[in-house]
C-alpha atoms as a PDB file:
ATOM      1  CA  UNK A   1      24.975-148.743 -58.015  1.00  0.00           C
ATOM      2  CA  UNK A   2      28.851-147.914 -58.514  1.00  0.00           C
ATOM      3  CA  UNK A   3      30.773-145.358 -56.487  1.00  0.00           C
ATOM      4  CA  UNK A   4      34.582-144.191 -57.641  1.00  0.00           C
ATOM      5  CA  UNK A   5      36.616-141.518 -56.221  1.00  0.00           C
ATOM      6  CA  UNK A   6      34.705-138.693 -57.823  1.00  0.00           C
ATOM      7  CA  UNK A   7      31.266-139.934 -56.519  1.00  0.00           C
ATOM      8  CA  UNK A   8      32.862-140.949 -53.277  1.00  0.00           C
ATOM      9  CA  UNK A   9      29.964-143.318 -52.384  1.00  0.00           C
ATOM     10  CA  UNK A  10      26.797-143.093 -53.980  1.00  0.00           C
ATOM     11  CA  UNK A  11      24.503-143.631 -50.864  1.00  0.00           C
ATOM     12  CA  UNK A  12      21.539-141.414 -51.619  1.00  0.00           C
ATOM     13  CA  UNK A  13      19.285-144.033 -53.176  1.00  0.00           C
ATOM     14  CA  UNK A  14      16.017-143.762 -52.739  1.00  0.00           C
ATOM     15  CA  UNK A  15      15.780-147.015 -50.400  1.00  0.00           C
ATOM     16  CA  UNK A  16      16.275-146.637 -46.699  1.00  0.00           C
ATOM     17  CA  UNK A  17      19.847-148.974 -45.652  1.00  0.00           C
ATOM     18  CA  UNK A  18      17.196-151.278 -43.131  1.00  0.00           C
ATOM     19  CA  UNK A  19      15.992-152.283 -46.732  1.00  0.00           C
ATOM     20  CA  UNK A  20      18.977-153.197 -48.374  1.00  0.00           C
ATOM     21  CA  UNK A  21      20.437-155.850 -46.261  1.00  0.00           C
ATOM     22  CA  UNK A  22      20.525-159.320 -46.421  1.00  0.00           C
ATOM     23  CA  UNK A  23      22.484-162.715 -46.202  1.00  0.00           C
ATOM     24  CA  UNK A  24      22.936-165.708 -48.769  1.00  0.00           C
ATOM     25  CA  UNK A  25      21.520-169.124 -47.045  1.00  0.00           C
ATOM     26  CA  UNK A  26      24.254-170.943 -45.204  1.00  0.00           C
ATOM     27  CA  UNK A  27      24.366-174.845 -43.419  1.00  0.00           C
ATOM     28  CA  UNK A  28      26.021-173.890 -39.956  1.00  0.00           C
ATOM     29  CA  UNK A  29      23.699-173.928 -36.759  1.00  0.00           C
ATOM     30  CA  UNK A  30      22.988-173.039 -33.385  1.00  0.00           C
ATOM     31  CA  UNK A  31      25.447-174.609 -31.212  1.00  0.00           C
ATOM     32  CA  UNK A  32      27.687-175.943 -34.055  1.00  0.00           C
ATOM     33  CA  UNK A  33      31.311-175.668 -33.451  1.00  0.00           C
ATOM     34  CA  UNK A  34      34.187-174.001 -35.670  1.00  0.00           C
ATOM     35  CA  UNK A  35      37.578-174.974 -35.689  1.00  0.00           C
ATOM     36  CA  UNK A  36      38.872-172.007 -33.649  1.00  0.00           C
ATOM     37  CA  UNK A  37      42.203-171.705 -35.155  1.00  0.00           C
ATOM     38  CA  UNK A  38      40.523-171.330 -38.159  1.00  0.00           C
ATOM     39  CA  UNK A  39      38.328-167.937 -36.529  1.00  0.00           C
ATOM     40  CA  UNK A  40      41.229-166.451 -35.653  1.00  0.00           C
ATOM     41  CA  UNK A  41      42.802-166.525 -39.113  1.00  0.00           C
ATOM     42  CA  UNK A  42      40.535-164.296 -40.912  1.00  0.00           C
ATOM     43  CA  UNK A  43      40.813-163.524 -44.288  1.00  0.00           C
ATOM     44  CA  UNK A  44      40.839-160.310 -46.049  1.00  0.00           C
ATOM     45  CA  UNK A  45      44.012-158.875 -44.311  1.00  0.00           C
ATOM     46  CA  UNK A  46      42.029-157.136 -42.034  1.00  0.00           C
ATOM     47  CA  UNK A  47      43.539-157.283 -38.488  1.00  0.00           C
ATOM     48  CA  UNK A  48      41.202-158.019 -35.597  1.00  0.00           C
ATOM     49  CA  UNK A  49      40.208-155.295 -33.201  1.00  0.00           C
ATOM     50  CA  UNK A  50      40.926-157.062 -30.385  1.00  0.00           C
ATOM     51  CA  UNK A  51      39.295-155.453 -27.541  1.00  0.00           C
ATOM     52  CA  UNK A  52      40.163-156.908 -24.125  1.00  0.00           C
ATOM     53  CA  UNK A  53      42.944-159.450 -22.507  1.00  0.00           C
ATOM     54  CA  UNK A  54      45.028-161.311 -24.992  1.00  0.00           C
ATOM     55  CA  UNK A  55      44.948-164.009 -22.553  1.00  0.00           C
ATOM     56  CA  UNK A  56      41.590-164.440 -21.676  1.00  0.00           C
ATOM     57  CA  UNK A  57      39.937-168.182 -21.328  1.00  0.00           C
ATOM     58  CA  UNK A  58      37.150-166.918 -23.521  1.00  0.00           C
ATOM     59  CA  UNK A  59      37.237-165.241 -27.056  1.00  0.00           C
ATOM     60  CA  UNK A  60      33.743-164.016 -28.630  1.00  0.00           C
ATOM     61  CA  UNK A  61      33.985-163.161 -32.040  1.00  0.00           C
ATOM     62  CA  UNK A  62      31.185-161.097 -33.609  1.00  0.00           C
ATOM     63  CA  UNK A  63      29.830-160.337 -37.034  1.00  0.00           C
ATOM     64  CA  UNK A  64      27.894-157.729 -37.558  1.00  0.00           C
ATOM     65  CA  UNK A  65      26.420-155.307 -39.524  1.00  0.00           C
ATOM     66  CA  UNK A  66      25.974-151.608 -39.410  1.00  0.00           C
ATOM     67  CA  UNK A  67      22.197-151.733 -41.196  1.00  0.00           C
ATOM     68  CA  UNK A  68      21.151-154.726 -39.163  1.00  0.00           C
ATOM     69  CA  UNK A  69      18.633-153.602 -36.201  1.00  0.00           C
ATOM     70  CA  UNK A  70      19.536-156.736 -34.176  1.00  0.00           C
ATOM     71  CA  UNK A  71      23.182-156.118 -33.995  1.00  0.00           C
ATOM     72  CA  UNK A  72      21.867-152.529 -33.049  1.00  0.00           C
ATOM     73  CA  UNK A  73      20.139-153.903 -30.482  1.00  0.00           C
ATOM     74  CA  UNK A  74      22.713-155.814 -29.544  1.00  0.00           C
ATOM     75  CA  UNK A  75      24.619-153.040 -29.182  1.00  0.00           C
ATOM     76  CA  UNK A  76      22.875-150.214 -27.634  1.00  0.00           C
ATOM     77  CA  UNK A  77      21.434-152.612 -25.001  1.00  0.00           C
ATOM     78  CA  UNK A  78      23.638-155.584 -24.510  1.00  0.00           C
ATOM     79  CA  UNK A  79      27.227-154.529 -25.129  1.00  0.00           C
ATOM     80  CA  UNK A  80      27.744-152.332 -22.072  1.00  0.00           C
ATOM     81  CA  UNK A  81      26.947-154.617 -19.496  1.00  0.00           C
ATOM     82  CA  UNK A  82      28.973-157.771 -21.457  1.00  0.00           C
ATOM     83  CA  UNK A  83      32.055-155.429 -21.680  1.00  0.00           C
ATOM     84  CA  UNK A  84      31.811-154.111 -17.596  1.00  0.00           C
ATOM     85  CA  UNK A  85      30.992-158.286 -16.950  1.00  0.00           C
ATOM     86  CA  UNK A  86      33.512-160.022 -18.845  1.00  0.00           C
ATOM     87  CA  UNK A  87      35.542-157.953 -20.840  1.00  0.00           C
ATOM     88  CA  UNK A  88      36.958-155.626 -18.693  1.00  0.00           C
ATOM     89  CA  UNK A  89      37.741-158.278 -16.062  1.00  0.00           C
ATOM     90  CA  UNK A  90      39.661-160.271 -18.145  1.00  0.00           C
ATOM     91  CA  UNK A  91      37.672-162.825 -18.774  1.00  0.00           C
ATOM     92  CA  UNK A  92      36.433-162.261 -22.471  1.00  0.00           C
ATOM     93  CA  UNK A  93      38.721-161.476 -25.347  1.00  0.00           C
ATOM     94  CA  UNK A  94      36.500-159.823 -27.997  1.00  0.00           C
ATOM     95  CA  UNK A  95      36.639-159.265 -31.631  1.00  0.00           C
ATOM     96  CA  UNK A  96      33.718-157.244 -33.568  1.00  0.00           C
ATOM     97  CA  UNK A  97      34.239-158.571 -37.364  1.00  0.00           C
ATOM     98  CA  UNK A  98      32.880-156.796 -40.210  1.00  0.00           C
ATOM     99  CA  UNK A  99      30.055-158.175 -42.416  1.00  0.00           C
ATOM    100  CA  UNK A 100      29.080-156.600 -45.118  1.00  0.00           C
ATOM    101  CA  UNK A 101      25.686-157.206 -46.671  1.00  0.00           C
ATOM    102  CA  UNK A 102      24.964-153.266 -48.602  1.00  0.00           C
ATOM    103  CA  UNK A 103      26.933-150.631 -49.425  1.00  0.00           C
ATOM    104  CA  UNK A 104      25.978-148.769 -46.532  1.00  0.00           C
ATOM    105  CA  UNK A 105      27.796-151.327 -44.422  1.00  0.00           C
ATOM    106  CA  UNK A 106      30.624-151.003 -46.600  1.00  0.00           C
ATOM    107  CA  UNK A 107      30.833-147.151 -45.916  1.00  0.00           C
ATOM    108  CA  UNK A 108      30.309-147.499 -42.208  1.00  0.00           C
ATOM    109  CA  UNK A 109      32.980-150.089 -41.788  1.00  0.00           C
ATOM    110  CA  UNK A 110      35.423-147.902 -44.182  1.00  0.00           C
ATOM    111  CA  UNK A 111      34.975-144.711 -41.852  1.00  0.00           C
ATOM    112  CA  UNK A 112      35.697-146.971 -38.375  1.00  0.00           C
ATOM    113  CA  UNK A 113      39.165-148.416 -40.253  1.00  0.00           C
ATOM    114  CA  UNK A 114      40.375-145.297 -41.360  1.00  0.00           C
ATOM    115  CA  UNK A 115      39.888-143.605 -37.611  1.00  0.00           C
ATOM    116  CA  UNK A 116      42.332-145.778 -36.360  1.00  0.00           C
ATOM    117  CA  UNK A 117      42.136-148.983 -33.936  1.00  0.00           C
ATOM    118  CA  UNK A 118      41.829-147.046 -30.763  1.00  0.00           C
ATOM    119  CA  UNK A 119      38.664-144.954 -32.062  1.00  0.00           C
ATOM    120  CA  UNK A 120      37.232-148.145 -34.275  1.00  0.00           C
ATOM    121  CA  UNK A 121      34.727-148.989 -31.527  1.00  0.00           C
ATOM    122  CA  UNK A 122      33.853-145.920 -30.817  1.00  0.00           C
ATOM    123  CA  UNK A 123      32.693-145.102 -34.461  1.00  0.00           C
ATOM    124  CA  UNK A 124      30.804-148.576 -34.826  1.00  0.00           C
ATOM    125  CA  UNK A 125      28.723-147.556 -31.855  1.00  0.00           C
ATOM    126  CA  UNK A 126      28.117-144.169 -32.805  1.00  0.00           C
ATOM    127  CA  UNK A 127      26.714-145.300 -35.717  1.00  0.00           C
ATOM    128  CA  UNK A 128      24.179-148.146 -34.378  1.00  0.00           C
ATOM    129  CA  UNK A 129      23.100-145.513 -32.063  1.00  0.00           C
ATOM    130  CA  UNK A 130      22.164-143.312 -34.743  1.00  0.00           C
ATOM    131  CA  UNK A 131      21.184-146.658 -36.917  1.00  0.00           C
ATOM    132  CA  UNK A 132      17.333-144.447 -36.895  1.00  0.00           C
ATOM    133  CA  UNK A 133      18.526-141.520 -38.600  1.00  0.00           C
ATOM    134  CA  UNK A 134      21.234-141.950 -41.649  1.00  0.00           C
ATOM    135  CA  UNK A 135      19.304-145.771 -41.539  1.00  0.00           C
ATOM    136  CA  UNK A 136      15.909-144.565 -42.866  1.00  0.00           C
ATOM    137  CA  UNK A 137      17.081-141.318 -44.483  1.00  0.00           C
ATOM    138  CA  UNK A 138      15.538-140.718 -48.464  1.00  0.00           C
ATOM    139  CA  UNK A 139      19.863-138.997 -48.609  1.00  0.00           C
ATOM    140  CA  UNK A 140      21.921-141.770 -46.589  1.00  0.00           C
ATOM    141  CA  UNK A 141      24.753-140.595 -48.331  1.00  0.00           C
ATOM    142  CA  UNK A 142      24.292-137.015 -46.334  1.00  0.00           C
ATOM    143  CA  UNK A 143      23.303-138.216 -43.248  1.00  0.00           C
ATOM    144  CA  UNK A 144      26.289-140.600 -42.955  1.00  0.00           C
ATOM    145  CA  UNK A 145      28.745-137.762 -43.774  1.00  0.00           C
ATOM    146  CA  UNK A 146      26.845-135.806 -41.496  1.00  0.00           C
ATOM    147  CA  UNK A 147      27.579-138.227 -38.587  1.00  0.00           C
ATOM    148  CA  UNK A 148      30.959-138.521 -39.521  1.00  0.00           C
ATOM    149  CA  UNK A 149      31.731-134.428 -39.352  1.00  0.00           C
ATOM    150  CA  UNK A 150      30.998-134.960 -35.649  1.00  0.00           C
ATOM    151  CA  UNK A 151      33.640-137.912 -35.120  1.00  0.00           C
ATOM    152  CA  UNK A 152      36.025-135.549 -36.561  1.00  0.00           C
ATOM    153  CA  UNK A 153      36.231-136.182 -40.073  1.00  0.00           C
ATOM    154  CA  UNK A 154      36.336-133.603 -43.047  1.00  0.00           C
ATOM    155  CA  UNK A 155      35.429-133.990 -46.226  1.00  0.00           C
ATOM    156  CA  UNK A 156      38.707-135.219 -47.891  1.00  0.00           C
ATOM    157  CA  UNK A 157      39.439-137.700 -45.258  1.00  0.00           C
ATOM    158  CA  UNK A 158      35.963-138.960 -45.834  1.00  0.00           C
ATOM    159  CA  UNK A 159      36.278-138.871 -49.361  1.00  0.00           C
ATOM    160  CA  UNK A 160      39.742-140.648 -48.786  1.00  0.00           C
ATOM    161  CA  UNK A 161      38.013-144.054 -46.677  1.00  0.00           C
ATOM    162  CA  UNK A 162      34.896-144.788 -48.952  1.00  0.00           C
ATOM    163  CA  UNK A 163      38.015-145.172 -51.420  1.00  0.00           C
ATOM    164  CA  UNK A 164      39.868-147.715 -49.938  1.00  0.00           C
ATOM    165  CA  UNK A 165      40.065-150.415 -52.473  1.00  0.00           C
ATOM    166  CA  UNK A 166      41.998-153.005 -50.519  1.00  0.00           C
ATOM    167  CA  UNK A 167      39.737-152.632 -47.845  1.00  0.00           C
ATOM    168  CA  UNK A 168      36.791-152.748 -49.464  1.00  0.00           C
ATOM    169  CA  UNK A 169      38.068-156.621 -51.146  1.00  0.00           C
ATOM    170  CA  UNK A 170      39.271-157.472 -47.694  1.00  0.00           C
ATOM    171  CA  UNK A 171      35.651-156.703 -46.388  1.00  0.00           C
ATOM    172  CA  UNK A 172      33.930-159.186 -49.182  1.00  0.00           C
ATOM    173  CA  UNK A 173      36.821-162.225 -48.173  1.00  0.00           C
ATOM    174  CA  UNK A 174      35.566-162.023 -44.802  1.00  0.00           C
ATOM    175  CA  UNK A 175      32.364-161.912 -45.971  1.00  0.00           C
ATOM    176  CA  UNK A 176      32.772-165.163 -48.094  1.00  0.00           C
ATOM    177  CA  UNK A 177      34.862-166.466 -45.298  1.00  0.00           C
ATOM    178  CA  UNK A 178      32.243-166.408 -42.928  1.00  0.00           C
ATOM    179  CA  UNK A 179      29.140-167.680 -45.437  1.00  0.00           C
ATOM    180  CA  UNK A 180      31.520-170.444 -47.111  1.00  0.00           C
ATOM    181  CA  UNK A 181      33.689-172.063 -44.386  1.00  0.00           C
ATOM    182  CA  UNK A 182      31.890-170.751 -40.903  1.00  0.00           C
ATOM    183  CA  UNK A 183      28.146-171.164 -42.256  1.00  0.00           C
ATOM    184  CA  UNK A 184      27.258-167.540 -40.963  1.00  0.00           C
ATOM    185  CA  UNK A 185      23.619-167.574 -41.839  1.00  0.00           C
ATOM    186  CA  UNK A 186      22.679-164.049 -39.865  1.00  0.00           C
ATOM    187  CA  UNK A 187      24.229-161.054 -38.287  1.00  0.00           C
ATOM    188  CA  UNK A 188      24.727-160.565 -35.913  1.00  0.00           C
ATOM    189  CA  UNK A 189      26.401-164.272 -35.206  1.00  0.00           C
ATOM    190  CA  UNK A 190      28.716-164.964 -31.898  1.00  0.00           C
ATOM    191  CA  UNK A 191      31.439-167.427 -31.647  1.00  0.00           C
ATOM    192  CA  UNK A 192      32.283-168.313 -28.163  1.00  0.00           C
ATOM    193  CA  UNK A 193      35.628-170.448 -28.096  1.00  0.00           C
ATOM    194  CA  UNK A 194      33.987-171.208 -31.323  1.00  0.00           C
ATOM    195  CA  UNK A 195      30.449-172.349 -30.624  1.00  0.00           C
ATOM    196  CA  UNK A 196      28.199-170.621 -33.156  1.00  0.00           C
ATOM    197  CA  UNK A 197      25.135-168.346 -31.602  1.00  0.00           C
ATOM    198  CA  UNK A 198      22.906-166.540 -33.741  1.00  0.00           C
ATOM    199  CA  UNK A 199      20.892-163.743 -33.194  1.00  0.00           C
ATOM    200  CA  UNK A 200      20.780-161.078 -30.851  1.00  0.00           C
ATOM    201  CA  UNK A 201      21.703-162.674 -27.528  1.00  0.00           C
ATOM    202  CA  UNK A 202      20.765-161.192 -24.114  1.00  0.00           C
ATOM    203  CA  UNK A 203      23.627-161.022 -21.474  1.00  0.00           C
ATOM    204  CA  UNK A 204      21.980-164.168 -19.637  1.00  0.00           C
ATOM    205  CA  UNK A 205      22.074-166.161 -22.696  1.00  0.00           C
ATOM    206  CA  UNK A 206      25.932-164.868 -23.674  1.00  0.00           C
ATOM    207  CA  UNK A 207      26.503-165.721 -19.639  1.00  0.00           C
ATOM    208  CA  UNK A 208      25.261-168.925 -19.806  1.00  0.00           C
ATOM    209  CA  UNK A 209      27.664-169.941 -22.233  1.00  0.00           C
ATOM    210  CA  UNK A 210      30.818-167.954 -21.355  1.00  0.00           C
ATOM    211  CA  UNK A 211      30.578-168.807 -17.514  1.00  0.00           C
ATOM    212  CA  UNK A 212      31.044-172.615 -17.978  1.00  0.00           C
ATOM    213  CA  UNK A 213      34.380-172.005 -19.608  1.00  0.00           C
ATOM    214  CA  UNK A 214      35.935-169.534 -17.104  1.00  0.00           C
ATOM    215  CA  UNK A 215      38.437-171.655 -14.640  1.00  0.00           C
ATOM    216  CA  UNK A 216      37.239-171.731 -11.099  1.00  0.00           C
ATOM    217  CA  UNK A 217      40.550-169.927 -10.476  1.00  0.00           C
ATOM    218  CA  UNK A 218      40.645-167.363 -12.354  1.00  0.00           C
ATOM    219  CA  UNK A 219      42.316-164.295 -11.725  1.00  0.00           C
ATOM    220  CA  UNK A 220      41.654-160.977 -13.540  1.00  0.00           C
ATOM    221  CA  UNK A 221      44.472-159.406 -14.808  1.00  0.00           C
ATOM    222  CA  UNK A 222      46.150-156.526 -12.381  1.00  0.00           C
ATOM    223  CA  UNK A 223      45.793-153.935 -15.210  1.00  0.00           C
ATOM    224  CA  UNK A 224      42.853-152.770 -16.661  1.00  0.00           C
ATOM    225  CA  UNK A 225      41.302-154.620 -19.873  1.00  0.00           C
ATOM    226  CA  UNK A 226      42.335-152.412 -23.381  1.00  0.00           C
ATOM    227  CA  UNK A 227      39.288-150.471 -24.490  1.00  0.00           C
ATOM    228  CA  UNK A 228      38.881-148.336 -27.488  1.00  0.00           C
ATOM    229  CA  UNK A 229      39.083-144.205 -26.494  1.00  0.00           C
ATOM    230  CA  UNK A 230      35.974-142.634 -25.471  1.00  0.00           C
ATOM    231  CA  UNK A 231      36.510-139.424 -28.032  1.00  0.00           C
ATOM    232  CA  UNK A 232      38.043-139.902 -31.900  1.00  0.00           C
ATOM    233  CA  UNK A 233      40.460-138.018 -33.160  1.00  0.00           C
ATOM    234  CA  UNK A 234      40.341-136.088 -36.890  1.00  0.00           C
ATOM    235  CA  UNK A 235      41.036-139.155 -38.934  1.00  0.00           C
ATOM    236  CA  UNK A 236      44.054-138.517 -41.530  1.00  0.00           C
ATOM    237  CA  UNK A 237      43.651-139.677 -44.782  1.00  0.00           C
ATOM    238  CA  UNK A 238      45.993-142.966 -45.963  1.00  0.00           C
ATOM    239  CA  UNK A 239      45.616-145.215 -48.520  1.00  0.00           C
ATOM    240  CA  UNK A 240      43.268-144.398 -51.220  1.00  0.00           C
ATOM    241  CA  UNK A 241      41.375-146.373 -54.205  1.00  0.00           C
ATOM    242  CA  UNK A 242      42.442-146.484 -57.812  1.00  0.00           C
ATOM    243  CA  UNK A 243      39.401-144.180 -59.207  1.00  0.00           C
ATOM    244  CA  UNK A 244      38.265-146.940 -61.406  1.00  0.00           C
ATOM    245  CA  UNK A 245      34.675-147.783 -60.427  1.00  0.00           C
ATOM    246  CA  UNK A 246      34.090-150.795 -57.256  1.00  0.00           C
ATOM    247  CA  UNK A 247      30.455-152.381 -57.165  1.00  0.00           C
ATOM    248  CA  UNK A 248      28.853-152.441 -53.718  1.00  0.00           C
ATOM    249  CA  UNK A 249      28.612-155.699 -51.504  1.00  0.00           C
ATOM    250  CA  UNK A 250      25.524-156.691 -51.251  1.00  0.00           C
ATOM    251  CA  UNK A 251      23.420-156.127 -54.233  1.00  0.00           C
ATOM    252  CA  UNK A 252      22.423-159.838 -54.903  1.00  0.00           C
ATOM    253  CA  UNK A 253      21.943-161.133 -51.509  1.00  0.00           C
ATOM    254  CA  UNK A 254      18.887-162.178 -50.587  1.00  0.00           C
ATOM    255  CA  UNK A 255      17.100-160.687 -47.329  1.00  0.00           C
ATOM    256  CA  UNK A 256      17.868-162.465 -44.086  1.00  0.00           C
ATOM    257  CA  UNK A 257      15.513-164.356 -42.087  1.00  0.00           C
ATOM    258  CA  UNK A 258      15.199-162.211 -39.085  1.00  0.00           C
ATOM    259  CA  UNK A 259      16.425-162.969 -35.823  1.00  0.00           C
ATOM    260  CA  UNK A 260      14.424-164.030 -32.969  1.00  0.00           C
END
C-alpha cells in the first residue's frame, strides 16, 4: 500500500484499522526507568505538545496510537479525570507522543499536526471517540475524511496533511526512538519522571505513582494550566510532500500482545 499526492492516502483497504496495528518486540519493562533527559529529546523534529505547567514536579509522557482500543480507552475514560486531577492543577506536565504502527495512525496524527498545537488535542480525541466508526469501516479512507470535514477541514487542506513528507519521517524516528532506545513494547506506554508503565492505566494506578513524587508543599500555579481549545479552527494548508510515492508505517510489524 503506497499513497502520493494524487491518491492522498490510500485508506480504503478492505481491512478494518483495529486489524492493522501492531508493535515489533522490545526488552524494556514495567517499572524500568529511562534516562529522562533522554524522553524529552525526541527525535523526529517533532515538537512536544506540551499540555500543562512547564514547571510541574511530574512529566507523563504518552505514546499512543490512534487504532489502538486501549489508548482509546484510555482516553475516553481515563484522560478527563487525570487532566481535572493533576494537570490542570499544576502538578502534571503532559506530553501525548505519536506512535505509529499503520497507516491509519499515520493519517490521524498528520490531520492533528496540521490543525495547529492549540487544536492538536482536540483532534486526537475526536478521533478515539469515533475509534468505532472510521476504525471498522470496509472505506476508512472516507470515514476519516468524513470526520475531519467536521473539525473544519476541506478537501485541499486534507489533501495537503496526508502529504507531509517530513512529518511523516519524523513520525517513524520517534517510532524507532521509542522501540530501539526506550524499549516501548505496547501503546499505549506512560513515562512518569521516566518510569515505564504499560498498558491502559486507571487513574488509581497513574495516582499511585504520580502522588509519591508531588512535594508536600506544593503550590499550584495562580494561573490556570494551558489546555488545547475546545473547538478547531479550518486548518490552512502548509508544507506539502514531494508527490513521489511514501510507504506506510506499519506494514511489517507484528501484532501487539494486548494489554491487560
Amino acid at each position: 500500500m503506497k499513497f502520493n499526492r494524487r491518491e492522498t492516502l490510500i485508506l480504503a483497504a478492505s481491512a478494518s484499522a483495529l486489524s492493522l496495528c501492531g508493535l515489533t518486540s522490545a526488552q524494556a519493562a514495567e517499572g524500568d526507568v529511562i534516562d529522562q533527559a533522554k524522553l524529552l529529546a525526541p527525535a523526529g523534529g517533532i515538537a512536544d505538545k506540551v499540555v500543562g505547567n512547564e514547571n510541574a514536579p511530574v512529566t507523563v509522557i504518552e505514546y499512543a496510537s490512534p487504532t489502538c482500543p486501549h489508548c482509546a480507552t484510555f482516553h475516553n475514560t481515563v484522560y478527563e479525570p487525570f487532566k481535572a486531577e493533576y494537570i490542570d492543577t499544576g502538578k502534571v506536565k503532559y506530553i501525548l507522543r505519536p506512535f505509529v504502527r499503520n497507516v491509519l495512525d499515520a493519517a490521524i496524527f498528520m490531520l492533528a499536526e496540521a490543525s495547529g498545537e492549540d487544536n492538536y488535542h482536540d483532534v486526537i480525541g475526536t478521533y478515539f471517540r469515533t475509534q468505532g466508526d472510521w476504525g471498522t469501516s470496509q472505506t476508512p479512507r472516507d470515514a476519516i475524511f468524513t470526520i475531519a470535514t467536521q473539525l473544519g477541514f476541506t478537501q485541499e487542506s486534507f489533501d495537503a496533511a496526508l502529504t507531509n513528507q517530513d512529518l511523516f519521517t519524523g513520525m517513524e524516528a520517534q517510532r524507532e526512538q521509542a522501540l530501539n532506545e526506550f524499549g516501548l513494547q505496547g501503546t499505549p506506554t506512560f513515562y512518569v519522571n521516566g518510569k515505564t508503565l504499560s498498558g491502559d492505566k486507571t487513574l488509581e494506578q497513574l495516582a499511585a505513582e504520580i502522588d509519591p513524587l508531588v512535594p508536600a508543599d506544593f503550590v499550584a500555579p495562580s494561573t490556570e494550566a494551558q489546555a488545547p481549545a475546545a473547538a478547531p479552527e479550518a486548518p490552512t494548508a502548509e508544507t506539502s510532500a514531494p508527490a513521489d510515492a511514501m510507504a506506510p508505517a506499519g506494514d511489517a510489524m507484528a501484532p501487539a500482545p494486548a494489554q491487560q
